[in-house]
C-alpha atoms as a PDB file:
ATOM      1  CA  UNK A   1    -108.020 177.755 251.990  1.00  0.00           C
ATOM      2  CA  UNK A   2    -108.202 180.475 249.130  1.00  0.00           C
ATOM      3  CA  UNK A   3    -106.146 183.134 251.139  1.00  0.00           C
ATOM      4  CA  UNK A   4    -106.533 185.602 249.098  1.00  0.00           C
ATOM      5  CA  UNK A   5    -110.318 185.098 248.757  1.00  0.00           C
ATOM      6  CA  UNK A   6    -110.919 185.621 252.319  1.00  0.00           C
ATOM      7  CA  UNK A   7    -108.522 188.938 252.205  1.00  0.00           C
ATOM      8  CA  UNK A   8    -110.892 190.390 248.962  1.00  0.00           C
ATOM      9  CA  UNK A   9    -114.213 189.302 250.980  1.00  0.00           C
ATOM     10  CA  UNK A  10    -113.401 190.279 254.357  1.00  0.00           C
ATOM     11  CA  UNK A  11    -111.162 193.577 254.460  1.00  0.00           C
ATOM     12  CA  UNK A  12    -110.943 193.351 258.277  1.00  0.00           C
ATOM     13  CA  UNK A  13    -109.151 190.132 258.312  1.00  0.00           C
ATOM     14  CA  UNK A  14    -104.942 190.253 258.541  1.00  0.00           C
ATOM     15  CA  UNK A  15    -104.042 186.907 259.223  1.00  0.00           C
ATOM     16  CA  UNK A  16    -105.165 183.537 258.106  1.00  0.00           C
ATOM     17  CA  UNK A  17    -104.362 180.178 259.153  1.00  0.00           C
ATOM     18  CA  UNK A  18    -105.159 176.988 257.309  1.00  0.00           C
ATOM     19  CA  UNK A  19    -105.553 175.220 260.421  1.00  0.00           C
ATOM     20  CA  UNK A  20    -106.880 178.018 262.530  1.00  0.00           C
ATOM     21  CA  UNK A  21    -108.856 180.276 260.757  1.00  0.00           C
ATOM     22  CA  UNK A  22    -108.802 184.001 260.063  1.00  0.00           C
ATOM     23  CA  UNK A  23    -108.104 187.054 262.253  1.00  0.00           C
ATOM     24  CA  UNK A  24    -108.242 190.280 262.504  1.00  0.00           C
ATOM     25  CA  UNK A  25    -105.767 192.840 264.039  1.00  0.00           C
ATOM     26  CA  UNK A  26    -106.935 192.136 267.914  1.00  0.00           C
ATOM     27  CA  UNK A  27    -106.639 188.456 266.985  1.00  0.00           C
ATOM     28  CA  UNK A  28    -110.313 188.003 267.641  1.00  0.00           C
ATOM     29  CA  UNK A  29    -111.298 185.279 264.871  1.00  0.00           C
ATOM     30  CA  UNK A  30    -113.512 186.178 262.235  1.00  0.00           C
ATOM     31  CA  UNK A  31    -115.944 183.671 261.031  1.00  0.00           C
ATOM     32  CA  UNK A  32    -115.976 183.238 257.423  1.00  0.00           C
ATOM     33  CA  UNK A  33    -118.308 181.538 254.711  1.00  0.00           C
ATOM     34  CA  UNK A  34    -116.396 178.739 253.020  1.00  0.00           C
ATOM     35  CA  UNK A  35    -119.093 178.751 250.504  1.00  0.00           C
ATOM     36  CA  UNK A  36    -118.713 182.101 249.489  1.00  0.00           C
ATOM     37  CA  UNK A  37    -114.377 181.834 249.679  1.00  0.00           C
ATOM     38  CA  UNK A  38    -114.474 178.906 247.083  1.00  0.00           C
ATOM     39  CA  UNK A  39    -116.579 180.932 244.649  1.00  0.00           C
ATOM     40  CA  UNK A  40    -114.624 183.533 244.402  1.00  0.00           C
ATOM     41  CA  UNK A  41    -113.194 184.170 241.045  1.00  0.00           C
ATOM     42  CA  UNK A  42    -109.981 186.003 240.685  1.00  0.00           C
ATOM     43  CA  UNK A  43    -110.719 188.840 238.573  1.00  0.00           C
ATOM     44  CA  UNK A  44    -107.151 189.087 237.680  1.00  0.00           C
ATOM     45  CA  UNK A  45    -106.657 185.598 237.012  1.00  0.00           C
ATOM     46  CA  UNK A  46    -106.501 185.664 233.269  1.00  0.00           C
ATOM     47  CA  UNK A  47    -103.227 187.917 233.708  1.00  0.00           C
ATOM     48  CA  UNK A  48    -101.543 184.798 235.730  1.00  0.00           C
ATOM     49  CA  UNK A  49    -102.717 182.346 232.692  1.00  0.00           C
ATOM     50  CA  UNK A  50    -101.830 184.244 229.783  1.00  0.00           C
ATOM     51  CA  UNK A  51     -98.184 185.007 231.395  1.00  0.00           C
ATOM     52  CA  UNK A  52     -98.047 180.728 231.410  1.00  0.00           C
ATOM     53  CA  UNK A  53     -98.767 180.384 228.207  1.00  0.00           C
ATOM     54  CA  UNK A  54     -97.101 183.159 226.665  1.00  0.00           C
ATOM     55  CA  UNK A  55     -94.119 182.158 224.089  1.00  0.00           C
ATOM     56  CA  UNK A  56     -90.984 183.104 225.733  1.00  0.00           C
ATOM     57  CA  UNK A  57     -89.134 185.980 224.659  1.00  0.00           C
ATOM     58  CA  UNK A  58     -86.633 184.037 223.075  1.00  0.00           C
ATOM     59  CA  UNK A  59     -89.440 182.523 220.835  1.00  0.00           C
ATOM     60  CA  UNK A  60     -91.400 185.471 220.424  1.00  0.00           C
ATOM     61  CA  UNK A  61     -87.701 186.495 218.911  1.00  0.00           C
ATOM     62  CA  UNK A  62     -87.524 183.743 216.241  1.00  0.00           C
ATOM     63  CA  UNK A  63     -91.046 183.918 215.521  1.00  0.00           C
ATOM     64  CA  UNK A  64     -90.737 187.667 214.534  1.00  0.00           C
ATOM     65  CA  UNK A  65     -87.315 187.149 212.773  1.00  0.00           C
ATOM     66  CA  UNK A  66     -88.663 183.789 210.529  1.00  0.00           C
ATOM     67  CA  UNK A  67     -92.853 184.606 210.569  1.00  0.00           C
ATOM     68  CA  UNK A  68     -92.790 188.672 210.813  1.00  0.00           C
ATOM     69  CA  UNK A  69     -94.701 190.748 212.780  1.00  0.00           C
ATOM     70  CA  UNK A  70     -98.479 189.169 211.528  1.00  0.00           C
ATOM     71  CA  UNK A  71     -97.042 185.602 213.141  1.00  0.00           C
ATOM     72  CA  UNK A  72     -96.183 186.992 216.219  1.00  0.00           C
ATOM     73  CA  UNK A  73     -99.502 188.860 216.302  1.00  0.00           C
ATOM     74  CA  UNK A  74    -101.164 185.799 215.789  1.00  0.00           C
ATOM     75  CA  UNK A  75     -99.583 184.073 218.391  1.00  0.00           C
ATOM     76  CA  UNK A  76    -100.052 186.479 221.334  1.00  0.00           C
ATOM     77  CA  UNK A  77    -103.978 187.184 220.186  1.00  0.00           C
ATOM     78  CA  UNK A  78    -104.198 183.161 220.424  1.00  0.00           C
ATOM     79  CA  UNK A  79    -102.807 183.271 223.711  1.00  0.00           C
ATOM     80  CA  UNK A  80    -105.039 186.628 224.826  1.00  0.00           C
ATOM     81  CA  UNK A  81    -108.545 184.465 223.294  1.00  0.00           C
ATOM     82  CA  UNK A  82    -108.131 181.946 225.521  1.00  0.00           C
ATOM     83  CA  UNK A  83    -107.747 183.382 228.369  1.00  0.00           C
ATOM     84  CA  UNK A  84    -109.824 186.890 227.901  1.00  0.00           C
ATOM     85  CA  UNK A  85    -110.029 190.010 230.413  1.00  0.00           C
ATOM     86  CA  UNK A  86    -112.989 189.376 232.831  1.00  0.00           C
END
């Protein structure tokens, strides 16, 4: 179960268990459309991709130091295109 999903589409929800379900504060459970949970789209997810694929500073070091500052440009806007700001 997408976790955070079901905390973005249903605010009143405070707990959720895989087996379970979700609850709110009372612990009454809250019924929840699956359907709608696995389309949710993170709209911060392209901040979790580009920090994977981002050089390391260590290489963004050497990259500066041996290509200069239009290399290291180049890398990071490579990174930044693939994975774009929703």
């Amino acid at each position: 179960m997408n976790h955070k999903a079901i905390y973005k589409l249903y605010p009143n929800v405070v707990t959720v268990d895989d087996s379970a379900g979700a609850f709110d504060k009372d612990g009454n459970k809250i019924e929840i459309d699956l359907a709608a949970v696995n389309a949710w789209q993170d709209p911060e997810q392209y901040k979790y991709d580009r920090a994977a694929e981002y050089p390391s500073i260590v290489d963004q070091l050497d990259l500066l130091y041996h290509g200069g500052m239009d290399a290291w440009k180049s890398a990071i806007q490579a990174v930044k295109d693939r994975y774009p700001k929703g």
